[in-house]
N, C-alpha and C. Protein backbone atom coordinates (compact mmCIF):
# COMPACT_ATOMS: atom_id res chain seq x y z
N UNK A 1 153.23 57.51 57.87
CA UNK A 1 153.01 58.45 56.77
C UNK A 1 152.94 57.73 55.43
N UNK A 2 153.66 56.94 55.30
CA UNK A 2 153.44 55.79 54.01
C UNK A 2 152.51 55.28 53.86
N UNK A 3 152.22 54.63 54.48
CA UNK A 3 150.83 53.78 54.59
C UNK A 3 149.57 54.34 54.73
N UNK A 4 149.71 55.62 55.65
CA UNK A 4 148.17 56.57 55.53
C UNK A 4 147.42 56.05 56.90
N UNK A 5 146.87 56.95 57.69
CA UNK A 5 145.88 57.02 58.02
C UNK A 5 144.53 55.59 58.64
N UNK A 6 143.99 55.47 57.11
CA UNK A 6 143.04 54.59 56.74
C UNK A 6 143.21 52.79 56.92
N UNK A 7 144.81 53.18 56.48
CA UNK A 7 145.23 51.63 56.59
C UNK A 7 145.43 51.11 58.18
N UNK A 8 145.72 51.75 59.23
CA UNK A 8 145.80 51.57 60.46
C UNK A 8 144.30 50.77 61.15
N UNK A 9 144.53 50.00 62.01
CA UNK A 9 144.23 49.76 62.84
C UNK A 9 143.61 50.81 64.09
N UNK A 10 142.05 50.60 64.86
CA UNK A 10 142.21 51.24 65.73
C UNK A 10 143.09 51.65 66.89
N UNK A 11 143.54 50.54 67.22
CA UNK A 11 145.06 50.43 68.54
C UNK A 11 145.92 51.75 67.89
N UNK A 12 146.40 51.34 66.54
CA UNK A 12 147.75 52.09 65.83
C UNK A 12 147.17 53.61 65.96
N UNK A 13 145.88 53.96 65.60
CA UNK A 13 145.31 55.39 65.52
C UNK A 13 145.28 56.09 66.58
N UNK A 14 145.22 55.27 67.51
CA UNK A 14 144.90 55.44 69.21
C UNK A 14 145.75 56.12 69.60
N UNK A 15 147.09 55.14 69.63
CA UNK A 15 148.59 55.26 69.71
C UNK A 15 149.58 56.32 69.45
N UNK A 16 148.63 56.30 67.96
CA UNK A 16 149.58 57.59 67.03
C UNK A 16 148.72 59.08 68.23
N UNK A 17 147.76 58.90 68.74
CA UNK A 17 147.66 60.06 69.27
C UNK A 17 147.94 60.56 70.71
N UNK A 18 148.46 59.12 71.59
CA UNK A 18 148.74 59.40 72.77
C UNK A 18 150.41 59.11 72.53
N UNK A 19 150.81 59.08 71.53
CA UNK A 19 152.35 59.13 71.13
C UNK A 19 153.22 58.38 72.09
N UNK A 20 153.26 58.61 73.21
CA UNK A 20 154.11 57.95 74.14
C UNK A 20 153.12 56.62 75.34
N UNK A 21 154.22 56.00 75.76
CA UNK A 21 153.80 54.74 76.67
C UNK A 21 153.54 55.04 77.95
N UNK A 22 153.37 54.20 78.59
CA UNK A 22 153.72 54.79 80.34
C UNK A 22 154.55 54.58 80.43
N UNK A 23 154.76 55.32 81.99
CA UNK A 23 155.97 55.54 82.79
C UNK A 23 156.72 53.88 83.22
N UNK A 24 156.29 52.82 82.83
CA UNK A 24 157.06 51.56 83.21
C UNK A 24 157.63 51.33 81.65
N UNK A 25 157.66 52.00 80.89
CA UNK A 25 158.85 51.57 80.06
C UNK A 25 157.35 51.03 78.61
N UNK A 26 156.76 50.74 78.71
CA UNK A 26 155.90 50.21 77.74
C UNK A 26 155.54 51.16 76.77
N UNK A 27 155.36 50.72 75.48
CA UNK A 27 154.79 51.63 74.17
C UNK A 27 152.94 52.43 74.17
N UNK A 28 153.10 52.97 73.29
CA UNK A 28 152.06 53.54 73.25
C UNK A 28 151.03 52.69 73.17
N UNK A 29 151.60 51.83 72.02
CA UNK A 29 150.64 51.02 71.46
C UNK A 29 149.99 49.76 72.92
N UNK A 30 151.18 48.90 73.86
CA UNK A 30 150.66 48.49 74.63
C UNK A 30 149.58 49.22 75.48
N UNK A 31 149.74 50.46 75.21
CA UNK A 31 149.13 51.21 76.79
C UNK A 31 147.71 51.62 76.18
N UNK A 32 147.67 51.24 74.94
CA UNK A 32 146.47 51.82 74.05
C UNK A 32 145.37 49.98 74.17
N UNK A 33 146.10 49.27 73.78
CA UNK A 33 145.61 48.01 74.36
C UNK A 33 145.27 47.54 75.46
N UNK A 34 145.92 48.20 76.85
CA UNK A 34 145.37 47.86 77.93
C UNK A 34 144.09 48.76 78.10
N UNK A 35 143.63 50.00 77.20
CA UNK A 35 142.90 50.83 77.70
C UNK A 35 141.10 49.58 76.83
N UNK A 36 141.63 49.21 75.52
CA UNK A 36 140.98 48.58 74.61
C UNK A 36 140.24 47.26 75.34
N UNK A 37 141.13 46.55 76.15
CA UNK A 37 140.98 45.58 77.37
C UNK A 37 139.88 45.80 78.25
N UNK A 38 140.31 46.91 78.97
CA UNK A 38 139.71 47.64 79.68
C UNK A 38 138.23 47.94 79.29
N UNK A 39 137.87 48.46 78.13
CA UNK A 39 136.64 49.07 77.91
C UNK A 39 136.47 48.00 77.11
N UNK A 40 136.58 47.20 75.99
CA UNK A 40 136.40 46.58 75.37
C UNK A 40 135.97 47.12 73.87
N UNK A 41 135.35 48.05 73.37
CA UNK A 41 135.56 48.91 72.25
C UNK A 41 135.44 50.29 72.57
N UNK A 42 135.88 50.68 71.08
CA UNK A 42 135.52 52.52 70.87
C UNK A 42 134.48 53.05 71.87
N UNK A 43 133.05 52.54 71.34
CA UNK A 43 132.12 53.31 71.88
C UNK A 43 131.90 53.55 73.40
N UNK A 44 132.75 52.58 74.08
CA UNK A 44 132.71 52.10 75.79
C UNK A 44 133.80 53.03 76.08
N UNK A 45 134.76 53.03 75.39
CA UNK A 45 135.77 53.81 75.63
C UNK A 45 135.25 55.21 75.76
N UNK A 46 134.83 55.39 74.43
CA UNK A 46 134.27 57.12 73.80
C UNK A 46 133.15 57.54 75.10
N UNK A 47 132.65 56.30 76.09
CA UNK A 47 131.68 57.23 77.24
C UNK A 47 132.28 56.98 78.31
N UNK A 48 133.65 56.91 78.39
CA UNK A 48 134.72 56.80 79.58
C UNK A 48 134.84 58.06 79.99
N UNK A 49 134.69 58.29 81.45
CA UNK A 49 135.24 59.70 81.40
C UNK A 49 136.45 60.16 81.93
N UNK A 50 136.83 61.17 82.45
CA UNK A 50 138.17 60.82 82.72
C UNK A 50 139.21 60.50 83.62
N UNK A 51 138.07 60.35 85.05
CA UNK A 51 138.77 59.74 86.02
C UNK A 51 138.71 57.75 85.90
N UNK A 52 137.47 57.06 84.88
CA UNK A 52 137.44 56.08 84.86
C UNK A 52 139.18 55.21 83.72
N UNK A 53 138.78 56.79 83.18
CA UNK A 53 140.63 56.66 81.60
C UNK A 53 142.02 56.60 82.56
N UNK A 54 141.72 57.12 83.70
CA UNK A 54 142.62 57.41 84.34
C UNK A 54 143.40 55.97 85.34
N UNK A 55 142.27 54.99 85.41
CA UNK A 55 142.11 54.26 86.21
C UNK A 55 143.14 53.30 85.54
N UNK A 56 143.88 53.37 84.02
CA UNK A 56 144.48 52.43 83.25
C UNK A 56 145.59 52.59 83.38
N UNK A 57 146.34 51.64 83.90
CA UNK A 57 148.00 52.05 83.87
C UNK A 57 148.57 52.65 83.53
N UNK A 58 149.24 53.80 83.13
CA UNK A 58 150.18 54.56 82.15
C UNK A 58 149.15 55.98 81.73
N UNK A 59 147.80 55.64 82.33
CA UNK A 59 147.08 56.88 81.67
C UNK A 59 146.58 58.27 82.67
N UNK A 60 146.93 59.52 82.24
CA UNK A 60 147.14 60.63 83.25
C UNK A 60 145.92 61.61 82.85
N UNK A 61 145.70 62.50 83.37
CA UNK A 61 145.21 63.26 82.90
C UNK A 61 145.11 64.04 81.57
N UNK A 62 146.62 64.47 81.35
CA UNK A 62 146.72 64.46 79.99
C UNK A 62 146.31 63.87 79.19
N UNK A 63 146.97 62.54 78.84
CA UNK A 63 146.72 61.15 78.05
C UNK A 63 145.04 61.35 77.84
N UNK A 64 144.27 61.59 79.19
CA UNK A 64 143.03 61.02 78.88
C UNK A 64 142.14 61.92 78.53
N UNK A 65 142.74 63.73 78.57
CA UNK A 65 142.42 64.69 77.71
C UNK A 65 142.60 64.51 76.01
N UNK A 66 143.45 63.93 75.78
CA UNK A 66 144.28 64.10 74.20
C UNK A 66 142.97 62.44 73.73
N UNK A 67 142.64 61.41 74.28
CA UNK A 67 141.50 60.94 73.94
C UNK A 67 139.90 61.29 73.96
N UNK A 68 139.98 62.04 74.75
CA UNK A 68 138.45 62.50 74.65
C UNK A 68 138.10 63.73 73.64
N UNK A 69 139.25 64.55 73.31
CA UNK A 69 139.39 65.42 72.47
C UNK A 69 139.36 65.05 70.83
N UNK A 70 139.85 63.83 70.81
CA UNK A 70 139.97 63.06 69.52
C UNK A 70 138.76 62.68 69.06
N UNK A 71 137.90 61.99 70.25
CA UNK A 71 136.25 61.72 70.23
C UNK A 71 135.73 62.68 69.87
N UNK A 72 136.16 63.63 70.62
CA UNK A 72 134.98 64.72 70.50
C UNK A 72 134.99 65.47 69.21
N UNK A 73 136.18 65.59 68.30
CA UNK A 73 137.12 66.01 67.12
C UNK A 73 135.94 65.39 66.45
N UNK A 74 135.94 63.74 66.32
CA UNK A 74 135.33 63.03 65.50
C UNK A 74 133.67 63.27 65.62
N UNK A 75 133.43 63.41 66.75
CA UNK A 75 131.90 63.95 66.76
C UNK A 75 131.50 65.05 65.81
N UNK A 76 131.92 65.98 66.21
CA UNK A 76 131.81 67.02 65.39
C UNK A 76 131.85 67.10 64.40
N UNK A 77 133.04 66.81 63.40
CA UNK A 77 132.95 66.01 62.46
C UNK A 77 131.82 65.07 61.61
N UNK A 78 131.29 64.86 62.21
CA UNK A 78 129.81 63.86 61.62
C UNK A 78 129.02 64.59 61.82
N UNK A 79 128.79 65.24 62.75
CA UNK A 79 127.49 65.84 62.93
C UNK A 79 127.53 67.68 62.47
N UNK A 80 128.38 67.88 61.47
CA UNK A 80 128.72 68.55 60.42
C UNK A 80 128.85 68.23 59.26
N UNK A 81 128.78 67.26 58.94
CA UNK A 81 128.51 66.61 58.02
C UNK A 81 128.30 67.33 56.59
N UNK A 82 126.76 68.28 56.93
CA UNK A 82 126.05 68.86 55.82
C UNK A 82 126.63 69.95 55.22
N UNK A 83 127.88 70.66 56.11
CA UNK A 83 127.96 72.16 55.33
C UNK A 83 127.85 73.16 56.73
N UNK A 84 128.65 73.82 56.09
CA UNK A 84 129.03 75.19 57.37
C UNK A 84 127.13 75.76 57.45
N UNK A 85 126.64 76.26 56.34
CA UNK A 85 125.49 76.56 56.41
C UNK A 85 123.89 75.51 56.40
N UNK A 86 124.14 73.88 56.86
CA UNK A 86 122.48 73.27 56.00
C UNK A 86 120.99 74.17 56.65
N UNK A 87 120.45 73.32 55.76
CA UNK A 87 119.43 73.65 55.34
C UNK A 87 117.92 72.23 55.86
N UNK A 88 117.31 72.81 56.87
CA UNK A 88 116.68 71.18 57.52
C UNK A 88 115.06 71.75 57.20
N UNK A 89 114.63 70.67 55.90
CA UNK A 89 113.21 70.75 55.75
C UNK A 89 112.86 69.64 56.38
N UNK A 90 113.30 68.38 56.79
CA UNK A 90 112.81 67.52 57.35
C UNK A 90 113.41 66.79 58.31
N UNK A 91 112.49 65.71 58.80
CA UNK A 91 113.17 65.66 60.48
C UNK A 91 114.40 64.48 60.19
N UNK A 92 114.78 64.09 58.93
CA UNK A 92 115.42 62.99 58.57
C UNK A 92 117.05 64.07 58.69
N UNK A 93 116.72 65.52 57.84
CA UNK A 93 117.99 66.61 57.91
C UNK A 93 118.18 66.65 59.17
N UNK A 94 117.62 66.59 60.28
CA UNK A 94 117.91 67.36 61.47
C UNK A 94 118.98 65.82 62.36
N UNK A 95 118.37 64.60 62.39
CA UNK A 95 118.87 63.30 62.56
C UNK A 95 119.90 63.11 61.92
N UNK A 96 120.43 63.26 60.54
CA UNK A 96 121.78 63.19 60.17
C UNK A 96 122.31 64.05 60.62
N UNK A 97 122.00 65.51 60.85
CA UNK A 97 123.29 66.38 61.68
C UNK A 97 123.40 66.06 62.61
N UNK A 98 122.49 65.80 64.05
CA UNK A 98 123.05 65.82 65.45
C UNK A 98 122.81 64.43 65.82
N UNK A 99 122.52 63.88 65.28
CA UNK A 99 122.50 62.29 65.58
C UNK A 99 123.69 62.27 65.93
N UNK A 100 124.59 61.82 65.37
CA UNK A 100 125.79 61.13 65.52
C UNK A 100 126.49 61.41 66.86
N UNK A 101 126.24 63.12 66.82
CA UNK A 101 126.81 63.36 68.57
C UNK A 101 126.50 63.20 69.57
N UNK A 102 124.71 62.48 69.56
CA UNK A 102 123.93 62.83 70.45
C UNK A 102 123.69 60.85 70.94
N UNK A 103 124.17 60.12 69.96
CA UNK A 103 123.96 59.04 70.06
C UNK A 103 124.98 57.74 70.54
N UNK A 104 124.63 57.05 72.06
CA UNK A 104 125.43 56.67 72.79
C UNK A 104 125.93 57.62 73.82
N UNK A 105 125.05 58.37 74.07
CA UNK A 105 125.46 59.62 75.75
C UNK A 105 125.10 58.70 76.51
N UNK A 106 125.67 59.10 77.82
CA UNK A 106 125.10 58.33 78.80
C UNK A 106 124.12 59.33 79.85
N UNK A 107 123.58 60.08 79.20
CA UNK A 107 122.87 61.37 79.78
C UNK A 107 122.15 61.72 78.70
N UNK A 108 120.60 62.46 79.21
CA UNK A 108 119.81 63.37 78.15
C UNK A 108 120.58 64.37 77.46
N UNK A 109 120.47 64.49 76.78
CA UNK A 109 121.20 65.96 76.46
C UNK A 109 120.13 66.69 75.29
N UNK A 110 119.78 67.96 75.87
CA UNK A 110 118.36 68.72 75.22
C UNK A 110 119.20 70.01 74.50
N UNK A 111 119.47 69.65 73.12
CA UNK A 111 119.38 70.88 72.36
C UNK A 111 118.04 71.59 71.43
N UNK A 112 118.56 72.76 71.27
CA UNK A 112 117.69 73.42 70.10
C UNK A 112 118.58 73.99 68.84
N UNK A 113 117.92 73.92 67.46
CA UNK A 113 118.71 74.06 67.06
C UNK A 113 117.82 75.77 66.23
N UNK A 114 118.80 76.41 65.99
CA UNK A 114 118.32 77.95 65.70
C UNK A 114 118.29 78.03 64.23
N UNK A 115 117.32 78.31 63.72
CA UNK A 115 117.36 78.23 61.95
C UNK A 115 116.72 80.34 61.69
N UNK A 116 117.00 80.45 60.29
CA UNK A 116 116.35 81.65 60.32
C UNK A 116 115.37 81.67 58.87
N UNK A 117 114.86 82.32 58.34
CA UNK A 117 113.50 82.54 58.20
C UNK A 117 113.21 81.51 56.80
N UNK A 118 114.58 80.97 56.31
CA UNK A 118 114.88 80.19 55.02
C UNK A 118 115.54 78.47 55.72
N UNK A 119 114.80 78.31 56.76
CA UNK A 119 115.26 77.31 57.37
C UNK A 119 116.86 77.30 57.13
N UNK A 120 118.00 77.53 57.47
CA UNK A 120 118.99 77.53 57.27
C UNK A 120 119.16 77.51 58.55
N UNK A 121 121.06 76.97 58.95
CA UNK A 121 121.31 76.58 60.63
C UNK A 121 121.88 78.42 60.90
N UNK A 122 121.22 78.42 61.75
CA UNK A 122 121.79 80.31 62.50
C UNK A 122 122.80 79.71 63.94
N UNK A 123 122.56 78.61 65.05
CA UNK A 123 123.33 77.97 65.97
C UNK A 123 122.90 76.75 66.25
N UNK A 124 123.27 75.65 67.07
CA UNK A 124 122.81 74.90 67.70
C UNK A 124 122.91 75.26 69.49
N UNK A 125 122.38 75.28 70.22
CA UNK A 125 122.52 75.20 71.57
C UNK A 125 122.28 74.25 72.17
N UNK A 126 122.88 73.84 73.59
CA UNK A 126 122.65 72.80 74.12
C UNK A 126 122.14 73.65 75.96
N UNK A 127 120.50 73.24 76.00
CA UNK A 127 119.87 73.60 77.17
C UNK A 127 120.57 73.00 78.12
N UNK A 128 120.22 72.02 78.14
CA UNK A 128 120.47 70.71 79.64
C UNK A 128 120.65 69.45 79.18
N UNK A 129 121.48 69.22 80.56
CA UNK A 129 122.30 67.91 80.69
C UNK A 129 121.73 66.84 81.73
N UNK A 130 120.92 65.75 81.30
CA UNK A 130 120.65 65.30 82.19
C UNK A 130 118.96 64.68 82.26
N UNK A 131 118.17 63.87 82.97
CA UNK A 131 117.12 63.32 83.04
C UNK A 131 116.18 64.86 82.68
N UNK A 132 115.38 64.37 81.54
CA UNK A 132 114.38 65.42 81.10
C UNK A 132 113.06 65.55 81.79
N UNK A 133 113.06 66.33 82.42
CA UNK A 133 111.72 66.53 83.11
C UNK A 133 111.08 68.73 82.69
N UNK A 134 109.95 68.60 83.22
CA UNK A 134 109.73 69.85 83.08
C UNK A 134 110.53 70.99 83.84
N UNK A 135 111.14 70.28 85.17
CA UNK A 135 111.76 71.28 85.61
C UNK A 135 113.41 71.95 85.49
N UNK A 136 113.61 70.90 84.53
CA UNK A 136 114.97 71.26 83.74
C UNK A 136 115.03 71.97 82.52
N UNK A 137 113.61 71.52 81.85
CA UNK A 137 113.74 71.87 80.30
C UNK A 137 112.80 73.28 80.40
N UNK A 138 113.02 74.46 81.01
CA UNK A 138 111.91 75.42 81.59
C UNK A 138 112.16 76.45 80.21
N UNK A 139 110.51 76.52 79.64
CA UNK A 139 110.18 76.91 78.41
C UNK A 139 111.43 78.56 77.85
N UNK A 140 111.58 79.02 79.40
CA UNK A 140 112.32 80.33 79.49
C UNK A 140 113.50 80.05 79.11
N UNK A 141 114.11 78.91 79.22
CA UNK A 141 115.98 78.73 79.07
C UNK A 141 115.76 78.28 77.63
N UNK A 142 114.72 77.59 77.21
CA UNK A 142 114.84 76.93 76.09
C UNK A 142 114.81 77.73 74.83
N UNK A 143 113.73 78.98 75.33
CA UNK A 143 113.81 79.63 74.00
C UNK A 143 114.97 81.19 74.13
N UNK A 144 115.58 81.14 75.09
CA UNK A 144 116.20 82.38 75.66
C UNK A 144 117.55 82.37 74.22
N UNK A 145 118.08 81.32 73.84
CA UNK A 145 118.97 81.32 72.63
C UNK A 145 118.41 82.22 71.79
N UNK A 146 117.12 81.54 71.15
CA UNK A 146 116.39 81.69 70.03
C UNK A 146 116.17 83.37 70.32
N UNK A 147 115.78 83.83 71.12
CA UNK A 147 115.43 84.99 71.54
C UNK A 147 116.79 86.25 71.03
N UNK A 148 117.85 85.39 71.50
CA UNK A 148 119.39 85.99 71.20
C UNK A 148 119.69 86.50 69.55
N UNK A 149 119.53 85.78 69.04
CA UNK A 149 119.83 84.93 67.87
C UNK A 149 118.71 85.48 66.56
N UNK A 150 117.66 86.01 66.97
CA UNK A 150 116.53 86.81 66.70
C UNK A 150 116.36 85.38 65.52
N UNK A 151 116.33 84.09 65.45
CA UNK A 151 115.36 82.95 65.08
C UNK A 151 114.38 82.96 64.54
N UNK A 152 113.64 82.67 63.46
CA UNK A 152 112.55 82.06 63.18
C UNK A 152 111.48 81.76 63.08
N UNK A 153 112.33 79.56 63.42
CA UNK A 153 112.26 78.83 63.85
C UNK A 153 112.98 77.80 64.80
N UNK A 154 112.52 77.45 65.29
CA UNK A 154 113.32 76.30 66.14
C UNK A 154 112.99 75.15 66.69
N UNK A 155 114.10 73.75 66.07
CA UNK A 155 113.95 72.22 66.43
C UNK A 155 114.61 71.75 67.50
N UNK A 156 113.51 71.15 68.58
CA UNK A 156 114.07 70.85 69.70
C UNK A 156 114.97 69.31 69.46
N UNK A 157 116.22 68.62 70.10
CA UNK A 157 116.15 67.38 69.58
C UNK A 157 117.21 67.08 71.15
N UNK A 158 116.68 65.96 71.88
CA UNK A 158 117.00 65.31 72.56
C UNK A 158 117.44 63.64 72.41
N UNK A 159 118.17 63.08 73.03
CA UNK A 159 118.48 62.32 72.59
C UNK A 159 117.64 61.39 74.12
N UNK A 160 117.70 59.54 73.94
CA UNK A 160 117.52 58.81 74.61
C UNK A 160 118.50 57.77 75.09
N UNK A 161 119.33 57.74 76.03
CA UNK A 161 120.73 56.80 76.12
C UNK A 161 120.38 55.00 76.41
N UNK A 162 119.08 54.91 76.33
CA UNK A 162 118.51 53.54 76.81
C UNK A 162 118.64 52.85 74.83
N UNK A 163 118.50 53.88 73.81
CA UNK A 163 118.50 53.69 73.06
C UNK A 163 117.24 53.84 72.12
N UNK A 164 116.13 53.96 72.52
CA UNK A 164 114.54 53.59 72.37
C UNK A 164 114.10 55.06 72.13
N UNK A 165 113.84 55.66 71.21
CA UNK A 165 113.31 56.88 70.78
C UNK A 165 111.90 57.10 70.83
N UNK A 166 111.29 56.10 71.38
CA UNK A 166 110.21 56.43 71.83
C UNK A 166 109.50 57.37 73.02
N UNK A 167 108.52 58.57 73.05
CA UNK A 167 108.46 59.43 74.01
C UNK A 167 108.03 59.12 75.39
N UNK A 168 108.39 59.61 76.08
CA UNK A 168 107.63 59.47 77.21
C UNK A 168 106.60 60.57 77.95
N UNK A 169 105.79 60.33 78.92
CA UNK A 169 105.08 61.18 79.24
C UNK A 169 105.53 62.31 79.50
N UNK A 170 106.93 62.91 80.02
CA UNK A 170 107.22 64.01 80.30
C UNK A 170 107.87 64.45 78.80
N UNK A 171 108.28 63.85 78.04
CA UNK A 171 108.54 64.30 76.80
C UNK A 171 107.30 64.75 75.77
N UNK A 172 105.97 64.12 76.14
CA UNK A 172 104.85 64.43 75.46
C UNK A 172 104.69 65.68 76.31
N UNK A 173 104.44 66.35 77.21
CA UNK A 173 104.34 68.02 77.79
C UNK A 173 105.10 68.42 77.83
N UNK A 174 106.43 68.34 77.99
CA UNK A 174 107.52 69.40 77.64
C UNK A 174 107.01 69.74 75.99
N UNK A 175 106.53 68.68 75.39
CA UNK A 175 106.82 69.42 73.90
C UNK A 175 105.28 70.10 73.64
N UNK A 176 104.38 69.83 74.14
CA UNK A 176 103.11 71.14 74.35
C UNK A 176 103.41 72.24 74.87
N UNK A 177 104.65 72.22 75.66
CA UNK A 177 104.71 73.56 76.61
C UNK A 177 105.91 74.42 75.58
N UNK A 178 106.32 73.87 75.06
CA UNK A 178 107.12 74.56 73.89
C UNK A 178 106.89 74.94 72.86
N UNK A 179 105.77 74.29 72.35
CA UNK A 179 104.76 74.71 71.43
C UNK A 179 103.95 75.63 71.66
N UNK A 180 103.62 75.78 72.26
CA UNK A 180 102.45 77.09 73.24
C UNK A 180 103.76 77.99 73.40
N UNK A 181 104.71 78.06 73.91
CA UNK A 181 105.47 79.22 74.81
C UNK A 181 106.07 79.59 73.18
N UNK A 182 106.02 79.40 71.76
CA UNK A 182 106.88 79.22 70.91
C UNK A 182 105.45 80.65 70.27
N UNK A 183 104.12 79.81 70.29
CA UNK A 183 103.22 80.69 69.44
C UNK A 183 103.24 82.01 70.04
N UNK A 184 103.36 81.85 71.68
CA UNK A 184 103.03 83.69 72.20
C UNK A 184 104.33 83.97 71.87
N UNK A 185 105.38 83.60 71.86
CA UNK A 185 106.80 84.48 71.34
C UNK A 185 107.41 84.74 69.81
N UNK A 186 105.86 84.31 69.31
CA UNK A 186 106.14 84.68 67.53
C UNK A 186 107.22 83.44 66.97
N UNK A 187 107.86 82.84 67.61
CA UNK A 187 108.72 81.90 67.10
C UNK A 187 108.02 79.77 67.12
N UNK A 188 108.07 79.73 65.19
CA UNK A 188 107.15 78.55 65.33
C UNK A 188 108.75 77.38 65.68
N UNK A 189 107.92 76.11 66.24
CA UNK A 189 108.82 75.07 66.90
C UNK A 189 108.21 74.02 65.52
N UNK A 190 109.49 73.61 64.61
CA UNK A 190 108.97 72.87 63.62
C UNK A 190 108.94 71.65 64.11
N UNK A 191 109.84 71.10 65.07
CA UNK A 191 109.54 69.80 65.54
C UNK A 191 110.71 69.58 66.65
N UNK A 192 109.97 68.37 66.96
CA UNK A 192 110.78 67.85 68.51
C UNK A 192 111.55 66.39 67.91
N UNK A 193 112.70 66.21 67.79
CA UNK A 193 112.98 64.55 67.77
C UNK A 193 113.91 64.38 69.31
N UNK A 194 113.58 63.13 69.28
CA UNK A 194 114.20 61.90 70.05
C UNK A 194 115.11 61.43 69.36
N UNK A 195 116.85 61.07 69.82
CA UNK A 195 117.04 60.30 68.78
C UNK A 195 117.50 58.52 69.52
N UNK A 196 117.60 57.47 69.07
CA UNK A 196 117.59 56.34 69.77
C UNK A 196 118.83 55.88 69.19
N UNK A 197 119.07 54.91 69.50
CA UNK A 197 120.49 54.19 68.88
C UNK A 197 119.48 53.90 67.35
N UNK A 198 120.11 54.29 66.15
CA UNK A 198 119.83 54.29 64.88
C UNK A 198 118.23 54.60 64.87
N UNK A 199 117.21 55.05 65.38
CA UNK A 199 116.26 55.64 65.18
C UNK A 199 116.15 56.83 65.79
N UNK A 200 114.65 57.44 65.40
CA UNK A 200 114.60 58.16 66.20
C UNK A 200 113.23 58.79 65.96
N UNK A 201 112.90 59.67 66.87
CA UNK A 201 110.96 59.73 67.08
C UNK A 201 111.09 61.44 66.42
N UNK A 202 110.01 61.42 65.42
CA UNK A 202 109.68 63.10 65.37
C UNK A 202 108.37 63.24 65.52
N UNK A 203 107.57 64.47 66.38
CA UNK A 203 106.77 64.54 66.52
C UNK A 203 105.81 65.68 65.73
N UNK A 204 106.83 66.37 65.16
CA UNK A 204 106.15 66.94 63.61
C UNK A 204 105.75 65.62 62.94
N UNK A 205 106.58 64.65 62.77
CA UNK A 205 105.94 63.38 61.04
C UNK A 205 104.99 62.77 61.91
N UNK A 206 104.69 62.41 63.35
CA UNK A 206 104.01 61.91 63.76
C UNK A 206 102.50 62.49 63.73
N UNK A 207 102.86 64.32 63.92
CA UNK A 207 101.29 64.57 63.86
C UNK A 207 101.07 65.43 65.12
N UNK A 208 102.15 65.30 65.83
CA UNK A 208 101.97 65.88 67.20
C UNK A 208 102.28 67.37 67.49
N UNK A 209 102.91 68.05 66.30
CA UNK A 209 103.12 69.50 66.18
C UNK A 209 102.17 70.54 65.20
């Protein structure tokens, strides 16, 4: 409490949140170091899941709930960034909000995000989990939020875990077929991003929407 927060060390922050050691008598802080060992940083850690957290001496189910919760705390956190309400005219707004959460998955993960008629955020949803193909990303689930939510507009934004935000062929027709299924349902699709480890592809700035 003296010292604050800021001044800590990752280990000490770690520590301070799994409070206790394991069951052989050891501190938090050791048991936070063997996990650090183990994965070798944050971000290896942060895509641990929780039978691999589990695999660390002293660490239980609990323990490896009260870390992934902390991650996930901090995700959110960033990728809120802008304000209970922003406001996304461009595909650079849409990359600082969900970037941060979306970047370093070890899985696709296909959201949309729901704006209403003043581009302003109305929700974010998250479609699917997992390798993007047409038969996951089906035009019906994708806009079924937006539909809820009585929307707009709406920005599709998927992420790439290889890192490389560049599209691929099934990412170039999923995003025609969303574009088309967007005009007969009155709701326009302002753009599609990719996001990559620190980049990321839009296919509105590109030309493709």
């Amino acid at each position: 409490m003296a010292r604050g927060a800021r001044s800590m060390g990752e280990a000490e922050l770690l520590a301070i949140i799994l409070r206790t050691g394991s069951t052989q008598g050891g501190s938090a802080l050791d048991l936070v170091r063997g996990l650090l060992h183990r994965f070798g940083d944050l971000r290896t850690l942060e895509e641990a899941g929780v039978a691999e957290l589990c695999e660390v001496v002293g660490m239980g189910p609990a323990k490896a709930a009260q870390v992934k919760a902390a991650f996930e705390l901090g995700r959110r956190l960033l990728s809120r960034a802008g304000g209970p309400s922003p406001r996304f005219n461009t595909s650079e707004d849409v990359a600082s909000y969900l970037g941060p959460s979306l970047v370093g998955r070890r899985k696709e993960i296909f959201q949309v995000i729901l704006l209403n008629a003043k581009n302003q955020l109305l929700k974010v949803e998250t479609i699917s989990e997992g390798s993007l193909t047409e038969s996951v990303v089906h035009p019906r689930e994708a806009f079924r939020p937006a539909l809820g939510e009585s929307a707009a507009f709406v920005i599709f934004v998927h992420n790439h875990p290889s890192g490389d935000p560049e599209p691929s062929k099934d990412d170039v027709q999923i995003t025609r077929r969303l574009k088309e299924t967007g005009e007969l349902l009155g709701i326009r699709v302002l753009d599609h991003l990719i996001v990559g480890d620190g980049r990321y592809y839009s296919f509105a700035d590109e030309g493709q929407l």
